[in-house]
C-alpha atoms as a PDB file:
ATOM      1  CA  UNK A   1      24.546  44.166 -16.015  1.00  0.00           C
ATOM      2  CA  UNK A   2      24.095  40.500 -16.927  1.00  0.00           C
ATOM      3  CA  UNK A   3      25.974  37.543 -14.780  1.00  0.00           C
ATOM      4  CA  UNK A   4      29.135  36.173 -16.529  1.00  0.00           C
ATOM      5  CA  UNK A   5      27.961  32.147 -17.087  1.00  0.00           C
ATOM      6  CA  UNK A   6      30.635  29.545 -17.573  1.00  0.00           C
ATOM      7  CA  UNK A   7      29.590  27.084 -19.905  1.00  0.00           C
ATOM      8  CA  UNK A   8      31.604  24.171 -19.130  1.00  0.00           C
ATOM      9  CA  UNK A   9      29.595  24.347 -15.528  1.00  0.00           C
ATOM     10  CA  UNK A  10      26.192  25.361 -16.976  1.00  0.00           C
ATOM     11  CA  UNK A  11      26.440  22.233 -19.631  1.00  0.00           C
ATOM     12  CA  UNK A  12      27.624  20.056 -16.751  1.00  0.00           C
ATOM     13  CA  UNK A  13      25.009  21.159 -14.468  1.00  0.00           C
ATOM     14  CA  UNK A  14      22.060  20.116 -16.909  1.00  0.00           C
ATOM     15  CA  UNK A  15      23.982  16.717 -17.736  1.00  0.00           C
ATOM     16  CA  UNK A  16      23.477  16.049 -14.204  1.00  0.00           C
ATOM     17  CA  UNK A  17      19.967  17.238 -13.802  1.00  0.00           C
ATOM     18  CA  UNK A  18      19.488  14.816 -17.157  1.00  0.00           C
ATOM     19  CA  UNK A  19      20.754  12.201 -15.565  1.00  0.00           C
ATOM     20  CA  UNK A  20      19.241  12.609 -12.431  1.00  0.00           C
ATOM     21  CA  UNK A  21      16.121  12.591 -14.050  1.00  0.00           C
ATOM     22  CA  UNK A  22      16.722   9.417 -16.296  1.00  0.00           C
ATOM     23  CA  UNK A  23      17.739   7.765 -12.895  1.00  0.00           C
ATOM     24  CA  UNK A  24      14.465   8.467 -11.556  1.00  0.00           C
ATOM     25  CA  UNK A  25      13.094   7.068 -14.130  1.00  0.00           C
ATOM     26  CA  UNK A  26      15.168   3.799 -14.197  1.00  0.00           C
ATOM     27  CA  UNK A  27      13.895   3.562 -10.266  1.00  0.00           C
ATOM     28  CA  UNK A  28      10.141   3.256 -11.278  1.00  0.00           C
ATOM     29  CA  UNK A  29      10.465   1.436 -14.142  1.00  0.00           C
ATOM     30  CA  UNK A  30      13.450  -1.587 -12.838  1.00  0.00           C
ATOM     31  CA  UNK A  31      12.693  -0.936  -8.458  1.00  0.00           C
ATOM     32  CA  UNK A  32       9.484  -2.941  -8.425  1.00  0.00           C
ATOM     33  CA  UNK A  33       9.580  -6.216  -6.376  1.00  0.00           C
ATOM     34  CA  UNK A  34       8.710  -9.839  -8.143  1.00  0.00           C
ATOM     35  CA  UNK A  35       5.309  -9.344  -6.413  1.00  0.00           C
ATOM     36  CA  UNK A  36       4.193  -5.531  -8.125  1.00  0.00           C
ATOM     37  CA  UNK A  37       5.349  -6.785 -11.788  1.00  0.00           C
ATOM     38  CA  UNK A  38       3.191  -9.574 -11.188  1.00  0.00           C
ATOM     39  CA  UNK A  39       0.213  -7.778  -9.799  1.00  0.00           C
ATOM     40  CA  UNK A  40       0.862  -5.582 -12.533  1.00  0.00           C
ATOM     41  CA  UNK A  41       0.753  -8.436 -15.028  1.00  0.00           C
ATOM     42  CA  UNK A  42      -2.516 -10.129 -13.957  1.00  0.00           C
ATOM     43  CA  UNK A  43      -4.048  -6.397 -13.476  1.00  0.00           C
ATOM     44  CA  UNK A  44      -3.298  -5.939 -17.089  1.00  0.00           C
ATOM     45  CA  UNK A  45      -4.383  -9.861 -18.691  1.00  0.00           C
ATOM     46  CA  UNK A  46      -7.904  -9.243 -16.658  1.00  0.00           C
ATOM     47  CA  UNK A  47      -8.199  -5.589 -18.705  1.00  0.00           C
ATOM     48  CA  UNK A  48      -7.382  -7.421 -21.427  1.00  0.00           C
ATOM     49  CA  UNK A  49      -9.417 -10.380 -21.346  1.00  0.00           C
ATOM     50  CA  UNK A  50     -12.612  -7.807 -20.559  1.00  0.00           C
ATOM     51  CA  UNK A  51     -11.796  -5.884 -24.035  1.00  0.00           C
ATOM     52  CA  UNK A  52     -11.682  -8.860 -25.706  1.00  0.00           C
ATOM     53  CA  UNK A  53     -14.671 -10.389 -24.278  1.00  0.00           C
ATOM     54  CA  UNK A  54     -16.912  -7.287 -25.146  1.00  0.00           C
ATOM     55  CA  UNK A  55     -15.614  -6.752 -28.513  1.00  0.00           C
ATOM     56  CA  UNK A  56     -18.270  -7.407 -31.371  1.00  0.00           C
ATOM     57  CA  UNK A  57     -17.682 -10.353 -34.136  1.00  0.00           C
ATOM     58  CA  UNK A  58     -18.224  -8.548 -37.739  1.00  0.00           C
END
């Protein structure tokens, strides 16, 4: 025989998983210091500068 499920439990259990995982999220994206967004930021304007610097004039 199949469990008996409550649904009012099962759709609050994967609201909080959801959430959970949206929190991670949040924490990687908003939990860096001044410092990381900034290495971060010059990281990306030298990868940038090297595209543009190689790309060919038509």
């Amino acid at each position: 025989m199949t469990d008996i499920v409550n649904l009012r439990l099962a759709r609050k259990a994967k609201a909080r998983t959801t959430k959970e995982a949206d929190a991670a999220a949040n924490r990687a994206v908003f939990g860096r210091t001044k410092a990381e967004r900034d290495a971060t930021a010059r990281t990306q304007a030298a990868r940038d500068r090297t595209l543009d610097g190689a790309k060919r004039d038509t």
